[in-house]
PDB file of N, CA and C in Angstrom:
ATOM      1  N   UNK A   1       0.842  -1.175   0.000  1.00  0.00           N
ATOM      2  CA  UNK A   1       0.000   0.000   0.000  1.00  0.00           C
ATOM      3  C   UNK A   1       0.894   1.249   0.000  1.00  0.00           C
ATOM      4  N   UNK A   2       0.616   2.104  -1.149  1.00  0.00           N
ATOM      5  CA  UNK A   2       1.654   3.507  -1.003  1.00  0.00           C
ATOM      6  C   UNK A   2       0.796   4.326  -0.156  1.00  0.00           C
ATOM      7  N   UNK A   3       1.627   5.380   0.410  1.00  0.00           N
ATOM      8  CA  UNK A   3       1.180   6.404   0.841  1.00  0.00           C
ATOM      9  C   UNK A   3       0.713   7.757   0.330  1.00  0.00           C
ATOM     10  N   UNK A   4       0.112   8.117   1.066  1.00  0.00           N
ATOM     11  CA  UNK A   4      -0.544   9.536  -0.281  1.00  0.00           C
ATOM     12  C   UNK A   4       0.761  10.628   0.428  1.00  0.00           C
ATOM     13  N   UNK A   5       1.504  11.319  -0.252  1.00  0.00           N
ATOM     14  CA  UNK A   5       2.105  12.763  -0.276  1.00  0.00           C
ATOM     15  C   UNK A   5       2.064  13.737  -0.856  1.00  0.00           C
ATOM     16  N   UNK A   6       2.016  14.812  -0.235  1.00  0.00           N
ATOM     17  CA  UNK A   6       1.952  16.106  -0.970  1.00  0.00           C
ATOM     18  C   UNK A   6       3.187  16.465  -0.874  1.00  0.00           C
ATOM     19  N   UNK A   7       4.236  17.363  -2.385  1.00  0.00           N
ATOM     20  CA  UNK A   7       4.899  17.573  -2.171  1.00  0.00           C
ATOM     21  C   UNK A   7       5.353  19.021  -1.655  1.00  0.00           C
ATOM     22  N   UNK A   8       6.598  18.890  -0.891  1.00  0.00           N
ATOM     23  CA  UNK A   8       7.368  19.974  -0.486  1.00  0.00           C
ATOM     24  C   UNK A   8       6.962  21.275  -1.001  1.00  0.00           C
ATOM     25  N   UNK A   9       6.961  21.460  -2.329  1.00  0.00           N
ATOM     26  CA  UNK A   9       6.313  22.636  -3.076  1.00  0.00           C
ATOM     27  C   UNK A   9       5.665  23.076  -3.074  1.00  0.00           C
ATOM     28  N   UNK A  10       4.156  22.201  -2.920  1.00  0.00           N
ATOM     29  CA  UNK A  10       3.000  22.181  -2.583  1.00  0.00           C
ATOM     30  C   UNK A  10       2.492  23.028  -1.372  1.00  0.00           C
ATOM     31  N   UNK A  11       3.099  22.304  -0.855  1.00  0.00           N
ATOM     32  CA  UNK A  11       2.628  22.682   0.818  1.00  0.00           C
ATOM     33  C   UNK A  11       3.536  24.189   1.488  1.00  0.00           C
ATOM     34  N   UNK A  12       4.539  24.582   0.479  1.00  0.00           N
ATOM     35  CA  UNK A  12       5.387  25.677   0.648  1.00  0.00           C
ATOM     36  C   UNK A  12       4.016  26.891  -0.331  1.00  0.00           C
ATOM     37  N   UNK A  13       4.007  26.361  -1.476  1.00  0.00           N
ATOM     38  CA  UNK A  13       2.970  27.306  -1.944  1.00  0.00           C
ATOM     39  C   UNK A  13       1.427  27.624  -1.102  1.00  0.00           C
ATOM     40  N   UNK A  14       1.244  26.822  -0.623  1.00  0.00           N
ATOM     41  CA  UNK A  14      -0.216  26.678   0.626  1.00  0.00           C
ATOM     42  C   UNK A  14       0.823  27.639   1.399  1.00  0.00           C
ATOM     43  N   UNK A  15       1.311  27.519   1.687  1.00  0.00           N
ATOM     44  CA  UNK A  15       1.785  28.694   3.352  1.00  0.00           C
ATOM     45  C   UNK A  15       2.082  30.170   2.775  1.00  0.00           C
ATOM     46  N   UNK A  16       2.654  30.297   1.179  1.00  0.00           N
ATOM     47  CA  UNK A  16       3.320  31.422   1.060  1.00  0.00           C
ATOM     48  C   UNK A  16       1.353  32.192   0.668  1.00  0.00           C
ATOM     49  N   UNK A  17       0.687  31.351   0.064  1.00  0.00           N
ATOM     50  CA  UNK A  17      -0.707  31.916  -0.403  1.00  0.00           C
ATOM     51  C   UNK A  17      -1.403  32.342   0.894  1.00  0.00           C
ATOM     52  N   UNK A  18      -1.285  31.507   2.127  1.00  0.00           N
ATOM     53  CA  UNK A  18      -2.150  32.138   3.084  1.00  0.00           C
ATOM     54  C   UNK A  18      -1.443  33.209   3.712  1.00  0.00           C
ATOM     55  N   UNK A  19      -0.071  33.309   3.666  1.00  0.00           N
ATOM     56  CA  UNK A  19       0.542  34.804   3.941  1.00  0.00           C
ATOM     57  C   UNK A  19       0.135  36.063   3.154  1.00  0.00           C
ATOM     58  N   UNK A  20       0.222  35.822   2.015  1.00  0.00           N
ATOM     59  CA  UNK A  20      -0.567  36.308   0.899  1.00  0.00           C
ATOM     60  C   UNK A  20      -2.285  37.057   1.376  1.00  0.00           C
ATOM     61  N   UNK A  21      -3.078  35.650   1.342  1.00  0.00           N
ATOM     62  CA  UNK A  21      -4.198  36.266   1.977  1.00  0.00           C
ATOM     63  C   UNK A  21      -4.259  37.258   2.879  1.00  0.00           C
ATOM     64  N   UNK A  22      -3.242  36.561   4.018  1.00  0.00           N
ATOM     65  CA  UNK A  22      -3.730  37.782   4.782  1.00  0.00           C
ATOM     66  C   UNK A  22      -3.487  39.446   4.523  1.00  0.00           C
ATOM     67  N   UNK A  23      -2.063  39.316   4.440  1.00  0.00           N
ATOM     68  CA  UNK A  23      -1.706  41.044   3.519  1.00  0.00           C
ATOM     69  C   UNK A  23      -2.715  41.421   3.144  1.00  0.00           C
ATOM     70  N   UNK A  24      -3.130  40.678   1.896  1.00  0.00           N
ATOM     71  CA  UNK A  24      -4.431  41.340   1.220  1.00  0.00           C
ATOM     72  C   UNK A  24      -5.886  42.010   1.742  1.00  0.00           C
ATOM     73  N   UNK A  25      -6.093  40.932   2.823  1.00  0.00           N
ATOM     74  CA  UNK A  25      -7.317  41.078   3.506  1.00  0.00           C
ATOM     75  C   UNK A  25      -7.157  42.423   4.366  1.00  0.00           C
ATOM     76  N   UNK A  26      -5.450  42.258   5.041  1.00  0.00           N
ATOM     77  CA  UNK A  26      -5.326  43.760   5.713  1.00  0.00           C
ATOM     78  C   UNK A  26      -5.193  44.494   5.186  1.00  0.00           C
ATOM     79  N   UNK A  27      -4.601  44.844   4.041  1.00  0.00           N
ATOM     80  CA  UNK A  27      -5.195  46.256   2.933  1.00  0.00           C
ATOM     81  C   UNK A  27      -6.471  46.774   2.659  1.00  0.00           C
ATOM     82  N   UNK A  28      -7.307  45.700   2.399  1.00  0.00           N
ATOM     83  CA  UNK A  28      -8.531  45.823   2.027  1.00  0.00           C
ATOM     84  C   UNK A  28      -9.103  46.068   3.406  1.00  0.00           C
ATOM     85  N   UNK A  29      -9.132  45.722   4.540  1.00  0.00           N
ATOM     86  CA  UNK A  29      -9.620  46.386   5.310  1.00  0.00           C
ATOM     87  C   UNK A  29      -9.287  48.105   5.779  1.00  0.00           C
ATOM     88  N   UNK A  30      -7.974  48.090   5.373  1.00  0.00           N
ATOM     89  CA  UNK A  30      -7.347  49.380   5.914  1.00  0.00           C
ATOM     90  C   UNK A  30      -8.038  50.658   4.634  1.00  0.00           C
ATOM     91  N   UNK A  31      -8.304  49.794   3.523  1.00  0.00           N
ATOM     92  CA  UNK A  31      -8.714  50.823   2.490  1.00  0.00           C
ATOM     93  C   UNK A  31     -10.041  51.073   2.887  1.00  0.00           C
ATOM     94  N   UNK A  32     -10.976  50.251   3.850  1.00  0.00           N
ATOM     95  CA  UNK A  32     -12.470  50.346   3.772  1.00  0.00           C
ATOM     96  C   UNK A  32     -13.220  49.789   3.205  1.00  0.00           C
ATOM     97  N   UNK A  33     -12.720  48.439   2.144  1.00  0.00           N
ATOM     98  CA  UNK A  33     -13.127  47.975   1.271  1.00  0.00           C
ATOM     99  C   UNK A  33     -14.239  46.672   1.962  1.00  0.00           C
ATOM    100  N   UNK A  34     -13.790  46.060   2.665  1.00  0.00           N
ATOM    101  CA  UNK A  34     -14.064  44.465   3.708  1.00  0.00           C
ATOM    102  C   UNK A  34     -14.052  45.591   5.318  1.00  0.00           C
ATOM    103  N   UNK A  35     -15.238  44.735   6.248  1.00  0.00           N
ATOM    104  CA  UNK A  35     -15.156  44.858   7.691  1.00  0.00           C
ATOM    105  C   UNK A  35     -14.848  43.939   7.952  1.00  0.00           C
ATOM    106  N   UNK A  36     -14.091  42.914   7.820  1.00  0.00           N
ATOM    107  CA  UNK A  36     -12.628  41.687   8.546  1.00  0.00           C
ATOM    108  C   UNK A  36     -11.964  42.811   9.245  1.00  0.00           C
ATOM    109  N   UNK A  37     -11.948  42.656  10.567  1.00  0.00           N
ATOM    110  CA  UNK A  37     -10.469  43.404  10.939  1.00  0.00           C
ATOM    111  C   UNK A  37      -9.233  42.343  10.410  1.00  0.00           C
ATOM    112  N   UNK A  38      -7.828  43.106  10.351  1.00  0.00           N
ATOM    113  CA  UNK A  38      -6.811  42.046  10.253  1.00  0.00           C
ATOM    114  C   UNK A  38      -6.579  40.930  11.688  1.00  0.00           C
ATOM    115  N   UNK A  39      -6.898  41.431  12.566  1.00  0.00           N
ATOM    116  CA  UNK A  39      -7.230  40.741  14.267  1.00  0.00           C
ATOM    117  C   UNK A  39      -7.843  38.799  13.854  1.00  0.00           C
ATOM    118  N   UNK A  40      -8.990  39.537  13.363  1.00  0.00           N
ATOM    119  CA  UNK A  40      -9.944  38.462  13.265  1.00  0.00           C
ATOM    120  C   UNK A  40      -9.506  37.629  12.282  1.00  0.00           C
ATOM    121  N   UNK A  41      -8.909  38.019  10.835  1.00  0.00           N
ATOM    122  CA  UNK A  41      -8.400  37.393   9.750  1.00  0.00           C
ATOM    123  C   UNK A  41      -7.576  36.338  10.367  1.00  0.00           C
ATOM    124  N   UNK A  42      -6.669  37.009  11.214  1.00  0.00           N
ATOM    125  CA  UNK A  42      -5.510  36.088  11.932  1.00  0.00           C
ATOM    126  C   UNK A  42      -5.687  35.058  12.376  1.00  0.00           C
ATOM    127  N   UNK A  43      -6.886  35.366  13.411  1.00  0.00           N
ATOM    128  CA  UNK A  43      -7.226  34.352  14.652  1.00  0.00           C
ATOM    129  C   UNK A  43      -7.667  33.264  13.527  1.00  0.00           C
ATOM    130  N   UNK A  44      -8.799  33.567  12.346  1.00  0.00           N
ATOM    131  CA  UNK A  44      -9.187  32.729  11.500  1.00  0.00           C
ATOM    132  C   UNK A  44      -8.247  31.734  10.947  1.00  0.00           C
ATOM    133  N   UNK A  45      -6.808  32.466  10.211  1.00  0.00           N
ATOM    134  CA  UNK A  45      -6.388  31.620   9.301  1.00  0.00           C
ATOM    135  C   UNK A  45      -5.347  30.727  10.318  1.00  0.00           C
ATOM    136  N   UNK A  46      -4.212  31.351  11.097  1.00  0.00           N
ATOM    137  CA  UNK A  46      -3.355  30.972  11.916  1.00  0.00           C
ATOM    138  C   UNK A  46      -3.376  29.082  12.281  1.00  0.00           C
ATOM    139  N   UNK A  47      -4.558  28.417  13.068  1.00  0.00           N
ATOM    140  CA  UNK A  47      -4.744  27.425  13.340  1.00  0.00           C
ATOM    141  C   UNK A  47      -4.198  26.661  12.149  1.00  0.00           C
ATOM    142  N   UNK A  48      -4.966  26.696  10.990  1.00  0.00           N
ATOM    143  CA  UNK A  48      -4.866  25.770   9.494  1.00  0.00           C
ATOM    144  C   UNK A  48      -3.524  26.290   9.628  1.00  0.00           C
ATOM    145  N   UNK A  49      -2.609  27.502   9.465  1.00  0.00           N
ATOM    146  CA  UNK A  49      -1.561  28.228   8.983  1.00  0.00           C
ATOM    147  C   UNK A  49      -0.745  27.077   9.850  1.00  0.00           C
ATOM    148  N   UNK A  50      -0.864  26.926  11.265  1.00  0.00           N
ATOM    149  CA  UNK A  50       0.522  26.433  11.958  1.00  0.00           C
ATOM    150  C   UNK A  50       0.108  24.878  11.448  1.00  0.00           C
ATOM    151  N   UNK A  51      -0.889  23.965  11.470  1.00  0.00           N
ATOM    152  CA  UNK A  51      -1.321  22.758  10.799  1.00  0.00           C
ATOM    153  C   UNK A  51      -0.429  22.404   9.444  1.00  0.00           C
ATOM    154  N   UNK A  52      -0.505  23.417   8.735  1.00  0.00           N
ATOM    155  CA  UNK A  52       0.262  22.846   7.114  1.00  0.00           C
ATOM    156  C   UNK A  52       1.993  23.367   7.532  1.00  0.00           C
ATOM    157  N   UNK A  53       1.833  24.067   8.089  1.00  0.00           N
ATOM    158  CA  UNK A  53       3.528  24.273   8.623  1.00  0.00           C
ATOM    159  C   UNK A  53       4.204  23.116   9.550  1.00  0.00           C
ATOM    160  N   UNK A  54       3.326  22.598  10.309  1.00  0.00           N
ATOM    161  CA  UNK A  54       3.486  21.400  11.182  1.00  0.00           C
ATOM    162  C   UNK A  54       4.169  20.267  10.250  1.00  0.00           C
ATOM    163  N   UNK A  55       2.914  19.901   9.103  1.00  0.00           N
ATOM    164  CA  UNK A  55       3.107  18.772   8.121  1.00  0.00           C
ATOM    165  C   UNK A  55       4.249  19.125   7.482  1.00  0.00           C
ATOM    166  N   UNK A  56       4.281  20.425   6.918  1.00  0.00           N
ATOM    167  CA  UNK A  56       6.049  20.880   6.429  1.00  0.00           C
ATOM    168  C   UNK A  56       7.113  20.196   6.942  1.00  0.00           C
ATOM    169  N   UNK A  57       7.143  20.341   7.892  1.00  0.00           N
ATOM    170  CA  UNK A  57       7.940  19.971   8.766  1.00  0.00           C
ATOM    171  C   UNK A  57       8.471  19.198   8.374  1.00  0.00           C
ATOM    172  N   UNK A  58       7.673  17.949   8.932  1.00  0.00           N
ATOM    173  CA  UNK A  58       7.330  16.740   8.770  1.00  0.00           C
ATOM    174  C   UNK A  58       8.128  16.491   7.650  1.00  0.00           C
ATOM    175  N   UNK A  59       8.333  17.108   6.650  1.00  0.00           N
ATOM    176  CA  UNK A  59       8.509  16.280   5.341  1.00  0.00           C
ATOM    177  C   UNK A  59      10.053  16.467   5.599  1.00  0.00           C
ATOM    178  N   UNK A  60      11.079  16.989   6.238  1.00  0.00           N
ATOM    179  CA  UNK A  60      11.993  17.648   6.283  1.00  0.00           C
ATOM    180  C   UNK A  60      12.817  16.608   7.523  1.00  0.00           C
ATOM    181  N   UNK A  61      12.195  15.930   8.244  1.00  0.00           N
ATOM    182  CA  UNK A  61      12.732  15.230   9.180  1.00  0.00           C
ATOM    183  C   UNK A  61      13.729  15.291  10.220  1.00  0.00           C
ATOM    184  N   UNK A  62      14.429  16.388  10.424  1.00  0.00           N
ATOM    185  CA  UNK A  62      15.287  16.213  11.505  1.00  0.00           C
ATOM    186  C   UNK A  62      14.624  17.700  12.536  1.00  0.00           C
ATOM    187  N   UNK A  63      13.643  18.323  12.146  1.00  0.00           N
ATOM    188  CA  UNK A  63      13.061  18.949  12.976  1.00  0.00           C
ATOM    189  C   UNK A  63      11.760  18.535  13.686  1.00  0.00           C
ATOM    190  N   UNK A  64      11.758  17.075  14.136  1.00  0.00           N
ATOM    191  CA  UNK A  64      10.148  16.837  14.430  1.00  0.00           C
ATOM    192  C   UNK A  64       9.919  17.790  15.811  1.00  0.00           C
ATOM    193  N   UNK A  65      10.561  18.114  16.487  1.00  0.00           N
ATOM    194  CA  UNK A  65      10.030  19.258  18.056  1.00  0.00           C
ATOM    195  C   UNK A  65       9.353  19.999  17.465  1.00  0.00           C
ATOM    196  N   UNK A  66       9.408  20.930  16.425  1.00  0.00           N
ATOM    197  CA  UNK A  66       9.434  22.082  15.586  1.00  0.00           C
ATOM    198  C   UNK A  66       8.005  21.591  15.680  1.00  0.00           C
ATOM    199  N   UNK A  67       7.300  20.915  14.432  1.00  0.00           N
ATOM    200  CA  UNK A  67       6.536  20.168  14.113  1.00  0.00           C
ATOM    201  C   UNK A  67       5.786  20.064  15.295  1.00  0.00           C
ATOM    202  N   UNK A  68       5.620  19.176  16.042  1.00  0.00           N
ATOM    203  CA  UNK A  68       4.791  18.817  17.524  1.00  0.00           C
ATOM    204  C   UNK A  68       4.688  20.240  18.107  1.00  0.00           C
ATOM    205  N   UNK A  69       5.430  21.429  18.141  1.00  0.00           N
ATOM    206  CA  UNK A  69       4.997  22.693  18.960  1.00  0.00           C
ATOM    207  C   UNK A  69       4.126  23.768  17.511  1.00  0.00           C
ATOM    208  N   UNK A  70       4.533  22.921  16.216  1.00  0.00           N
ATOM    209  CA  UNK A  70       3.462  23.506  15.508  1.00  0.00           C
ATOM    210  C   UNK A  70       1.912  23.083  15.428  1.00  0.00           C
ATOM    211  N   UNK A  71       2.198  22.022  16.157  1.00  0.00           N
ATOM    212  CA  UNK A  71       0.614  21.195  15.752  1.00  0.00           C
ATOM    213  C   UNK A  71      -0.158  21.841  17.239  1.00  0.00           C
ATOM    214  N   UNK A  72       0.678  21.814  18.132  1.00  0.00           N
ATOM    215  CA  UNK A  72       0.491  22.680  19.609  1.00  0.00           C
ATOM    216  C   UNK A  72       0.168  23.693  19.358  1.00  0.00           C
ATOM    217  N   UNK A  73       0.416  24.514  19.346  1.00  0.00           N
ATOM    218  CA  UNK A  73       0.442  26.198  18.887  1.00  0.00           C
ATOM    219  C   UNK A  73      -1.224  25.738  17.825  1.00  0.00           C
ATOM    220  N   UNK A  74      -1.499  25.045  16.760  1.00  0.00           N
ATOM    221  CA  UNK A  74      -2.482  25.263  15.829  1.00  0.00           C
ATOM    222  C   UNK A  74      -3.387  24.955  17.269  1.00  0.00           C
ATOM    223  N   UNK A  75      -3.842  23.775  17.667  1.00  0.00           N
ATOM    224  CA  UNK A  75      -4.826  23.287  18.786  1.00  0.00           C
ATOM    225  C   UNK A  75      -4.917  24.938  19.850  1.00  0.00           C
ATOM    226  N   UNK A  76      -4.061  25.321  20.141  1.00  0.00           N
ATOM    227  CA  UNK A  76      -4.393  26.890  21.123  1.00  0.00           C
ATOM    228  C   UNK A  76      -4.696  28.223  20.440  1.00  0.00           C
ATOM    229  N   UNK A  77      -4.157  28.029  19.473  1.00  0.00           N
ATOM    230  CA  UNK A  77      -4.749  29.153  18.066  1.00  0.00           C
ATOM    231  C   UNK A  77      -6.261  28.930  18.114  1.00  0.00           C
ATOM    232  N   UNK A  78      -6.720  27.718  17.779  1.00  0.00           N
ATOM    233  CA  UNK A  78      -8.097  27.480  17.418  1.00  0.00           C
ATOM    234  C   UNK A  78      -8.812  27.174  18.729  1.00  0.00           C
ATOM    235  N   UNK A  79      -8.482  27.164  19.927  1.00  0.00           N
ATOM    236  CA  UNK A  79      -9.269  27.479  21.215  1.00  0.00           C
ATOM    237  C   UNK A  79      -9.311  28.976  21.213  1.00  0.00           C
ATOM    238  N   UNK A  80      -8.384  29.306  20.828  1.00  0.00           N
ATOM    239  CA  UNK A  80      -8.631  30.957  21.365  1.00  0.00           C
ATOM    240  C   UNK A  80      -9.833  31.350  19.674  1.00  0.00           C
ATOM    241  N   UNK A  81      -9.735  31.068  18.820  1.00  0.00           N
ATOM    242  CA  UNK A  81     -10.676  31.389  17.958  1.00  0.00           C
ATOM    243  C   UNK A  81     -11.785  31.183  18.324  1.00  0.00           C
ATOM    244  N   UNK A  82     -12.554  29.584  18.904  1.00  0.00           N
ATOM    245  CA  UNK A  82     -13.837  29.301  19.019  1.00  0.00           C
ATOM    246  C   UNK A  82     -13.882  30.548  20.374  1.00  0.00           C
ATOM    247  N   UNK A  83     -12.909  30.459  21.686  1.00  0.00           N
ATOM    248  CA  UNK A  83     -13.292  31.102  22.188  1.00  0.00           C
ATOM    249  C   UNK A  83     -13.858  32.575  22.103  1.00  0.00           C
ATOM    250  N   UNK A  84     -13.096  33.318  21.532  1.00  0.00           N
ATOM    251  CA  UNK A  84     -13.937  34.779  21.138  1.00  0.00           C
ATOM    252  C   UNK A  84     -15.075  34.876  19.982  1.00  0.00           C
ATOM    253  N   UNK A  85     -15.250  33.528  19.531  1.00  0.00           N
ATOM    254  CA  UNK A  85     -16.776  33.551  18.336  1.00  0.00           C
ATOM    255  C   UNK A  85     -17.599  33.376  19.551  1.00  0.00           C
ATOM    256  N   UNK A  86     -17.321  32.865  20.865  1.00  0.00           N
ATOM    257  CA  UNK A  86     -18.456  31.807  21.497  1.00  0.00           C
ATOM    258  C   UNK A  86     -18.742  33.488  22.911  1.00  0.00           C
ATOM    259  N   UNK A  87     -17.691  34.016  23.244  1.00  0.00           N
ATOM    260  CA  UNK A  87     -17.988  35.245  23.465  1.00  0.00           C
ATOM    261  C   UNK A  87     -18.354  36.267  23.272  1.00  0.00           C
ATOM    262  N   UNK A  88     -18.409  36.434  21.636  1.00  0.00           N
ATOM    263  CA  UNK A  88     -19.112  37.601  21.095  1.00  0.00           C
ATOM    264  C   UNK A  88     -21.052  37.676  20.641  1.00  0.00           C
ATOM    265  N   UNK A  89     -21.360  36.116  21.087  1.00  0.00           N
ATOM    266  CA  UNK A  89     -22.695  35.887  21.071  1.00  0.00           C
ATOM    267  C   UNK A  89     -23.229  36.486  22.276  1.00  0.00           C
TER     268      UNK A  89
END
C-alpha cells in the first residue's frame, strides 16, 4: 500500500498563499473595502496556517520538536478562535 504525499512545493505554496491572503485582507480592510479586521483574519487563518507548517515539517525530518509545537500552537490558536466567536454571542 503507497502512501498519499503532498509535495514539499505544494505545501510551501499553501503557506506562502495564506501569507498572501492575509496582507491582502489587511489592505482591504485598511482601504475600507471588507469589515474583517486584520485581528480576526488572523485568529481565522493561523490554526490551518501552523497545521500545514506542522506537516512541512514533517517532510523535512530532523526537525520533528518544531513540528509537535506547531501542531500545539495550531490546537491553542483554534481554542482561542472558538473562544472569542463563542464570546461575542
Amino acid at each position: 500500500m503507497t502512501g498519499f504525499s503532498f509535495g514539499v512545493g505544494l505545501l510551501d505554496f499553501i503557506l506562502g498563499f495564506m501569507v498572501v491572503e492575509c496582507v491582502v485582507l489587511a489592505l482591504l480592510f485598511r482601504a475600507g473595502h471588507i469589515a474583517i479586521s486584520p485581528l480576526r483574519c488572523l485568529r481565522t487563518i493561523l490554526p490551518g496556517f501552523l497545521l500545514v507548517l506542522g506537516f512541512r515539517l514533517t517532510h523535512t525530518g530532523d526537525i520533528a520538536w518544531l513540528a509537535v509545537l506547531c501542531l500545539a500552537g495550531a490546537g491553542l490558536a483554534h481554542g482561542w478562535d472558538l473562544s472569542r466567536q463563542f464570546r461575542a454571542r
